[in-house]
Structure formats: structure tokens, C-alpha cells
Protein backbone atom coordinates (compact mmCIF):
# COMPACT_ATOMS: atom_id res chain seq x y z
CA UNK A 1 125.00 157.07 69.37
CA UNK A 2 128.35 158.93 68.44
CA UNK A 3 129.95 159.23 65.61
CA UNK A 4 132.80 157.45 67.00
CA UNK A 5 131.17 154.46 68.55
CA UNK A 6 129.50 153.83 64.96
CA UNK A 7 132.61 154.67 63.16
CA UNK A 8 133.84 151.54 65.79
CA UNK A 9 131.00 149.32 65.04
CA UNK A 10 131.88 149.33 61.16
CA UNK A 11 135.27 148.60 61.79
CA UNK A 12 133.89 145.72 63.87
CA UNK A 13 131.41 144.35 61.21
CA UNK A 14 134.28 144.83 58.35
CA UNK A 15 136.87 142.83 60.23
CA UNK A 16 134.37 140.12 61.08
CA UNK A 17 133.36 140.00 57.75
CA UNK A 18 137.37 139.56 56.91
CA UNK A 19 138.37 136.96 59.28
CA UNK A 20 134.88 134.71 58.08
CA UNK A 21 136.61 134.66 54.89
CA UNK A 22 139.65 133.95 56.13
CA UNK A 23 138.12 131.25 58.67
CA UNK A 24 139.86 132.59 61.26
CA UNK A 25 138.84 132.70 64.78
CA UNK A 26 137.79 136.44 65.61
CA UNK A 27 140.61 136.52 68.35
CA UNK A 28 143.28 135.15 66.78
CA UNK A 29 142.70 137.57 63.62
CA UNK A 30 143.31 140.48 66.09
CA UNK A 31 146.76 138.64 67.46
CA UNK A 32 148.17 138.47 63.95
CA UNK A 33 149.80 141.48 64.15
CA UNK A 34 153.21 142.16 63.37
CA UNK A 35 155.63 141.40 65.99
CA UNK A 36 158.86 143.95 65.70
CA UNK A 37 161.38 141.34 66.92
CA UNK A 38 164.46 139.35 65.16
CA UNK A 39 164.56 135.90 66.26
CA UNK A 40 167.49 133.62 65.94
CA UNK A 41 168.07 129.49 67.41
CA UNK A 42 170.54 127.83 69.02
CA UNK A 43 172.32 124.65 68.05
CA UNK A 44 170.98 122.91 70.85
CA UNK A 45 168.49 120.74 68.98
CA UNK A 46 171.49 119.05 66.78
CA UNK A 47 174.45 117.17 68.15
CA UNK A 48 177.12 119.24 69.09
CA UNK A 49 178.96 117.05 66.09
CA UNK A 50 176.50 118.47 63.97
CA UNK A 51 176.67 121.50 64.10
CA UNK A 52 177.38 122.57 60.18
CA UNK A 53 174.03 121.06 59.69
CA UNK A 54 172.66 123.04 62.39
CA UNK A 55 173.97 126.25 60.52
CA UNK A 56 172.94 125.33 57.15
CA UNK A 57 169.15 124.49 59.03
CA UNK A 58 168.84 127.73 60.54
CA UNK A 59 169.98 129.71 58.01
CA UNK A 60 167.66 127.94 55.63
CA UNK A 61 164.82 128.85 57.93
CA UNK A 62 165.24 132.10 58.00
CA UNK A 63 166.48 132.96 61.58
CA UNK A 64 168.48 135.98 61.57
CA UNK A 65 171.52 134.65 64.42
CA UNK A 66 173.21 131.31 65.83
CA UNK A 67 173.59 130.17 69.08
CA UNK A 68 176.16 126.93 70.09
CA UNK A 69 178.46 126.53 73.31
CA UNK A 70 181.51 127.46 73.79
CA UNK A 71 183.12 124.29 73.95
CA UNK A 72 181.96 123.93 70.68
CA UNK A 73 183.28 127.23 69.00
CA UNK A 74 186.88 125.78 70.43
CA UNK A 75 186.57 122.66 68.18
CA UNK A 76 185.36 124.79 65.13
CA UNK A 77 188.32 127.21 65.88
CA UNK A 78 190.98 124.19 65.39
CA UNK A 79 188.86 122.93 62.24
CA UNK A 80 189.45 126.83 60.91
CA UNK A 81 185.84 126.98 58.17
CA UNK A 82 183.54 128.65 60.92
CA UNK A 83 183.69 132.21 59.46
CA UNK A 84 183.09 130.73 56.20
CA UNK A 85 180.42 128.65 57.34
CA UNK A 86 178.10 131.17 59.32
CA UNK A 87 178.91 133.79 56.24
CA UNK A 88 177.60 130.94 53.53
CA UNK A 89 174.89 130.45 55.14
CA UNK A 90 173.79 134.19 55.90
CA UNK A 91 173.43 133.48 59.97
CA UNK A 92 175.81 135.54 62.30
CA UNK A 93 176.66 134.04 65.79
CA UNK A 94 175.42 135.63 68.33
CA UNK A 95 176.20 134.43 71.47
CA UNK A 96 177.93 131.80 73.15
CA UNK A 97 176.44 129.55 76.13
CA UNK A 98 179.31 129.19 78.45
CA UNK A 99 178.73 126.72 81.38
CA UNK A 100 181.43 128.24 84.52
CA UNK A 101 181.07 126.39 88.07
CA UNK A 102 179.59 129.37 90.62
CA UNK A 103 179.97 127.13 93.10
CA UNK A 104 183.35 125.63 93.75
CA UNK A 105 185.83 128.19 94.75
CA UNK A 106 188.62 126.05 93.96
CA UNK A 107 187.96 125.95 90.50
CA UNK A 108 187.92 130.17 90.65
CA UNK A 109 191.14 130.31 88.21
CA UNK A 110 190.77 127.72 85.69
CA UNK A 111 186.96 128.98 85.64
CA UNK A 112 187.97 132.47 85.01
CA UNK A 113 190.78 131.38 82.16
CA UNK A 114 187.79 129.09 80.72
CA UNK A 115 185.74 132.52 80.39
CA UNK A 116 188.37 134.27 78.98
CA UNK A 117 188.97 131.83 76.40
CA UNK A 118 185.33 131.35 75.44
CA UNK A 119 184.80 135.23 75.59
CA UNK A 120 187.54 135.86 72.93
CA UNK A 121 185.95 133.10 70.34
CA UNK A 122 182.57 134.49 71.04
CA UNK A 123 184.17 138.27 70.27
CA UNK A 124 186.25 136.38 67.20
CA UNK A 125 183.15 135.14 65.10
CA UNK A 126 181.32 137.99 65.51
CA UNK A 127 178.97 137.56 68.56
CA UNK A 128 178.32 139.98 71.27
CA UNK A 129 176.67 137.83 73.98
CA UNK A 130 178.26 135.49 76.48
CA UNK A 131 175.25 133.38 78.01
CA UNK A 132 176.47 132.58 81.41
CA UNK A 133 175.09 129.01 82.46
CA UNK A 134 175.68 127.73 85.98
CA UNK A 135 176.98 124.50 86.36
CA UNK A 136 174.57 121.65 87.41
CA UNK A 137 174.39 120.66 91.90
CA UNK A 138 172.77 118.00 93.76
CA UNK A 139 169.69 119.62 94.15
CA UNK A 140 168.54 117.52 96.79
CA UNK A 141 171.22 117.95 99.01
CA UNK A 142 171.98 121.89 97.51
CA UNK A 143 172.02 124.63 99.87
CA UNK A 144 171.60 128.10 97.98
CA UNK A 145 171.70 130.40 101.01
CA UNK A 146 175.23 129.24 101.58
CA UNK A 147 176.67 129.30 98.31
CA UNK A 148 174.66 132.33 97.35
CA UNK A 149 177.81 135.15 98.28
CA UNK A 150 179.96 133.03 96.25
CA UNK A 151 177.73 132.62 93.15
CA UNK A 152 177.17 136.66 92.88
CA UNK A 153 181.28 137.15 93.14
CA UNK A 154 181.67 134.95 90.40
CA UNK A 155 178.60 136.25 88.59
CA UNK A 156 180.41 139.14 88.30
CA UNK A 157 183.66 138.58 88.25
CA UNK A 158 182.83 136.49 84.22
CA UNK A 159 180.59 139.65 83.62
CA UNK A 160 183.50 141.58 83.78
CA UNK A 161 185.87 139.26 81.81
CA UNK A 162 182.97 139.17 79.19
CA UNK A 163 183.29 143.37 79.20
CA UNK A 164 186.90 143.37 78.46
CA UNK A 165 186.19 141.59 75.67
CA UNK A 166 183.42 143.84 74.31
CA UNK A 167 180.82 140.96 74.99
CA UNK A 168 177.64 141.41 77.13
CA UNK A 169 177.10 139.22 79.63
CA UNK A 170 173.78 137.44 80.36
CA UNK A 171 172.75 135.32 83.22
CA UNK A 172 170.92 132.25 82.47
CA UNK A 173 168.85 130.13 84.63
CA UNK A 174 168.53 126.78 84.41
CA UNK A 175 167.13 123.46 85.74
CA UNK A 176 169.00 121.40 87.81
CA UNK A 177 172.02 123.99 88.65
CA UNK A 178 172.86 126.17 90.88
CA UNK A 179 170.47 129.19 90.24
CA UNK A 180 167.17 127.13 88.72
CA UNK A 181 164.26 128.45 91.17
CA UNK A 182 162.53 132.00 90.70
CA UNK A 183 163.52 132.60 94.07
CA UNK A 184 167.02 131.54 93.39
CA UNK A 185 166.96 133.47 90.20
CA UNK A 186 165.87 137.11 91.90
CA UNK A 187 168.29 136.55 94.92
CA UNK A 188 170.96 136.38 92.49
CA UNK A 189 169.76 139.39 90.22
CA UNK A 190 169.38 141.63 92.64
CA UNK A 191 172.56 141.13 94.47
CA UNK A 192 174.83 141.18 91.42
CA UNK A 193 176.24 144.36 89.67
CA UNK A 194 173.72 144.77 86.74
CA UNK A 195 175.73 147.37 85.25
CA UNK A 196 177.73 144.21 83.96
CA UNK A 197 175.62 141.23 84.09
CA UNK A 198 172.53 141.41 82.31
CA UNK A 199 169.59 138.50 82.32
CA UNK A 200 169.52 136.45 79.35
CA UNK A 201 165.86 134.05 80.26
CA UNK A 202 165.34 130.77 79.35
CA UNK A 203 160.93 130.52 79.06
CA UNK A 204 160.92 127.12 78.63
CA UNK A 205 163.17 126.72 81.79
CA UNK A 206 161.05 128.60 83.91
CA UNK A 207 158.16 127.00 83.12
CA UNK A 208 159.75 123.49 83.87
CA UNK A 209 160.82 124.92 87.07
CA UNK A 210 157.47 125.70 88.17
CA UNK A 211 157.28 129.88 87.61
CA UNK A 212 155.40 132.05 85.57
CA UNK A 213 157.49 133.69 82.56
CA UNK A 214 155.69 135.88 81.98
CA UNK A 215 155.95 137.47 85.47
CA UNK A 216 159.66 136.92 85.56
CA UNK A 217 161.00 138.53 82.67
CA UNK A 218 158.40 141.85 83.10
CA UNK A 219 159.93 141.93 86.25
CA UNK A 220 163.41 142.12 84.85
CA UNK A 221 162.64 143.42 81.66
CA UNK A 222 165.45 146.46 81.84
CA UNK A 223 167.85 144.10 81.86
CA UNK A 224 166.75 141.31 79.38
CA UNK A 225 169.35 140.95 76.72
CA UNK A 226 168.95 138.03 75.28
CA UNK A 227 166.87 135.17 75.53
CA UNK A 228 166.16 131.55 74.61
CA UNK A 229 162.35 131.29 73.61
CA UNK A 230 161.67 127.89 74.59
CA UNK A 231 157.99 125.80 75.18
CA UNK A 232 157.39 123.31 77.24
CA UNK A 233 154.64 121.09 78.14
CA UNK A 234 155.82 118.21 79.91
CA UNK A 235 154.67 115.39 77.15
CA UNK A 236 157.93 113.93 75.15
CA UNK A 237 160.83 112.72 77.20
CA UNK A 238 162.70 112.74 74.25
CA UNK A 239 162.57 116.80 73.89
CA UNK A 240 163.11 116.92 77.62
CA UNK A 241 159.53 117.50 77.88
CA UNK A 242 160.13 120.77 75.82
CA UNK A 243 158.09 120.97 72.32
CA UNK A 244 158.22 122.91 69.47
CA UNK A 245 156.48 126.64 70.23
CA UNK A 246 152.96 127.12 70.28
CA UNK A 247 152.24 123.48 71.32
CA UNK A 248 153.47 123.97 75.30
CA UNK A 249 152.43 126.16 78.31
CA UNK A 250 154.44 129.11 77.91
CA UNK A 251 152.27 132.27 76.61
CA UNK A 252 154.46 132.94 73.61
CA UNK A 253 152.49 135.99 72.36
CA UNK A 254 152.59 137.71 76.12
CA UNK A 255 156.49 136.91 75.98
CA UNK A 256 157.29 138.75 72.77
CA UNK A 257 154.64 141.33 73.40
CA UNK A 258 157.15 142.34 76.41
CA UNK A 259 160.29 142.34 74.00
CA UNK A 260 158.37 144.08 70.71
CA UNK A 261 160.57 146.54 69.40
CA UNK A 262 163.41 147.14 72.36
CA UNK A 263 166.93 147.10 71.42
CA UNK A 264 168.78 144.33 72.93
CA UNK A 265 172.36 143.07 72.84
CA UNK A 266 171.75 140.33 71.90
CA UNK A 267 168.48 138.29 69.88
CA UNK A 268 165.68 136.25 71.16
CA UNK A 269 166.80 132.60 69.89
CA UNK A 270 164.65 130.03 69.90
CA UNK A 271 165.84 126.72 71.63
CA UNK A 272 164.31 123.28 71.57
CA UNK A 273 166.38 120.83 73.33
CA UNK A 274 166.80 116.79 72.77
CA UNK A 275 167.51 113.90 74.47
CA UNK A 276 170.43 112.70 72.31
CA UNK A 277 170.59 109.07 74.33
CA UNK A 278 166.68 108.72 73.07
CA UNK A 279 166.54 111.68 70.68
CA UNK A 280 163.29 112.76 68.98
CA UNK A 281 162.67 110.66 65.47
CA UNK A 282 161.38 113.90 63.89
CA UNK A 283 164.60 115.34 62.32
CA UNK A 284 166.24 119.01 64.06
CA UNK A 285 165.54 120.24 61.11
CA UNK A 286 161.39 119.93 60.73
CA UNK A 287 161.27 120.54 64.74
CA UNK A 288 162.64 124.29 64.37
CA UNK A 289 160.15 124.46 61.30
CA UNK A 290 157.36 123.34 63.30
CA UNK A 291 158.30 127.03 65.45
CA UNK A 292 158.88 128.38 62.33
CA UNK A 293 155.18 128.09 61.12
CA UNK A 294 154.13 129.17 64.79
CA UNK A 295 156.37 132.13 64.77
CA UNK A 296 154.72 133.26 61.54
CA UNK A 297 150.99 132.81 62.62
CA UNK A 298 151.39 135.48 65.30
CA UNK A 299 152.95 138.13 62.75
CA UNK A 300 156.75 136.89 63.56
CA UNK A 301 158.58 137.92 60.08
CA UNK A 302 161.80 135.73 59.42
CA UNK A 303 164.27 136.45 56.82
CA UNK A 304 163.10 135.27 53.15
């Protein structure tokens, strides 16, 4: 025997020895390394009403950046305490989840002044992402192959908007829209000009939609920017079948093993969404904790 298989052995005995004190299972001692990754949430678990609480939550929890829509920075511009708010509570926005129809080319204008106007709050309050979400179809009657020339044109013609404004623009897939299915999703990545759109995944949603995230977002790693780190598993129609991480199907560790230490535009923000016509009784609050105390068992640091 070699010097270095023995010199392997010890190190074997001397952790074992280590995680039965700890009373740790052997494997999940070895995962507990420390993730190099800042993770932020989005306001999505809180009424859009209530979205000073959501701030002073996420702040309080450590996450180091604030997600909410765009429709909702336009309210907190007219109510003017914003800045002051996100700067109280140590949490920078950074990025704003625009929803623009890809779809109807009638709407093309207003659609494009709706960007415009939601890329210039985003770039006012300090964020530098503009989370493109397509707008919601019939998807029993929805034909993508036809509307598929259309959605890459306007794909990149908000991309583009976004850029003028300094922003980076990331395309978001979602259930129940226009660009939901994995096959969807690559048909649309490919054909669009990536030197201005950039993917910004949703786990949770590609889970729900039947597709391995894992898979998906090593595929299109070079161009993840941002992301919403979201679990699902199908059990609480009250969190849209979504749950807090660690307790759903999506391989968490495998996700942010992919994303460890690259420098991206924007942040990984967790997302947990609720069913605000039967919404969860356990408070937005304790929900992002429960991720909280997941995020932290697989060597996740937040801010203290």
C-alpha cells in the first residue's frame, strides 16, 4: 500500500470519526461545503400590496438583492420612499420581472413603450436585470411554430431597449405562456441574438413543466444571468404546488454547483410563489426562512 492511499484512508477514518460526532450522515458531511454564490428573493411570496414587508423580510434574512415586477416599481415610484426603503433595509433591487405580450403584434408599440418604462425604473433603483416574462396563451389551442418568428423579434427587440438602458436582459420561461416547454424554451434561445438577451431560468418552472433543470441550464450555462431558484413538488395548491427549497424535486445542490463562483449580471433569487385567492397560512415571512435554513445546510452563506 502507498503512501498516498494510506495518507487517504486516515483522512477517511478522521472525517468519519467527525461527522459521528456531529450525527451527520457521511454524505451529506461531504456536501456541506461552501457554496461561492450570493443569493437574493423576489417579492413574489407577499402581495404585491405588501411589498415594504417583503423588503423588510428579506433584508432581515439575510439575502443580499430584491426582486418585484415592474408594475409594482411604477406604484412605489408615485409613493416616492423606495430608495429609502431598499437602503434601510440593506437589500439592493436587482431586477425587475417585466411581463411584455410576444405574441400579439398589435400590441408591438405600447409593448415596447411598456419596456421602456419598466427598463428606466429598473435602471433608477439600482438594478441591472430586466427579467423578460412572456405573457400567458391558451395552451390548448397555442400554436408555437407559428408564433415562434414573432416571439424571437420581440425577444430581441426588449433586449435591446433593456441595453439602452444599461440593463441586461434575461429570458424567462414560464408555465402557461408562450415559451413554457424545454422544447419551446431552446427554439427560442437559439434563434434569438444572445449577444443581447441572456437566459434568466426559473428551476421550479421547469420542473412543473415536466424537464430536467439540471440539464437545461448546463446546457445554457454561458448565458445564465440570473435566475429564480425555485422547488417544487407538486403537494400544496396553495404554493402553486411549489415548496420551500430542499423539500421539492429540483436537485438544488447540482443547480448551484453549476453557478458556484461565475460572475453573473444579475443574482440567483430565490422565489416561492402563493396562491393569494387560497394563500398558504404559514406567513411569507417563515416560508423564505424555511429556504433560509436549507440554503445554509449545504454551505450557502447569507449576509449576517
Amino acid at each position: 500500500m502507498n503512501h498516498q492511499s494510506t495518507s487517504r484512508r486516515a483522512f477517511i477514518k478522521t472525517m468519519g470519526a467527525a461527522v459521528a460526532v456531529a450525527g451527520l450522515p457521511f454524505e451529506q458531511a461531504f456536501a456541506m461545503k461552501t457554496r461561492k454564490v450570493k443569493i437574493g428573493h423576489t417579492g413574489i411570496t407577499w402581495r404585491n400590496s405588501d411589498v415594504d414587508q417583503a423588503i423588510k423580510d428579506v433584508g432581515s434574512l439575510g439575502f443580499y438583492g430584491f426582486e418585484t415586477f415592474g408594475e409594482v416599481l411604477q406604484r412605489k415610484d408615485t409613493e416616492g420612499n423606495l430608495a429609502q426603503l431598499l437602503e434601510t433595509n440593506h437589500l439592493p433591487l436587482i431586477s425587475g420581472y417585466c411581463t411584455i405580450n410576444l405574441t400579439d403584434s398589435t400590441k408591438r408599440t405600447d409593448e415596447l413603450a411598456k419596456a421602456t418604462t419598466f427598463a428606466k425604473l429598473i435602471k433608477k433603483y439600482g438594478g441591472r436585470i430586466f427579467v423578460l416574462g412572456p405573457n400567458q396563451v391558451h395552451r390548448d389551442t397555442y400554436d408555437f411554430k407559428a408564433n415562434k418568428d414573432y416571439i424571437v423579434s420581440m425577444c430581441n427587440e426588449v433586449a435591446k431597449v433593456a441595453a439602452g438602458e444599461g440593463l441586461t436582459a434575461v429570458l424567462h420561461q414560464h408555465t402557461g405562456t408562450c415559451v413554457e416547454s424545454k422544447d419551446e424554451t431552446y427554439a427560442t434561445l437559439d434563434a434569438v441574438d444572445t449577444n443581447v438577451l441572456k437566459f434568466g431560468p426559473d428551476v421550479g418552472q421547469l420542473t412543473k413543466g415536466g424537464s430536467d433543470a439540471v440539464e437545461v441550464v448546463k446546457h445554457y450555462l454561458p448565458i445564465v444571468q440570473h435566475m429564480h431558484l425555485k422547488d417544487y413538488n407538486g403537494k400544496d395548491d396553495r404554493l402553486l404546488g411549489y415548496c420551500p427549497l430542499g423539500q421539492g424535486n429540483v436537485n438544488v445542490p447540482a443547480i448551484l454547483d453549476l453557478m458556484d463562483g461565475r460572475q453573473i449580471s444579475g443574482m440567483i433569487n430565490v422565489e416561492l410563489d402563493n396562491n393569494f385567492r387560497d394563500p398558504s397560512p404559514v406567513s411569507p415571512h417563515d416560508l423564505a426562512a424555511q429556504s433560509v435554513k436549507y440554503l445554509k445546510s449545504i454551505g450557502v452563506k447569507l449576509r449576517s
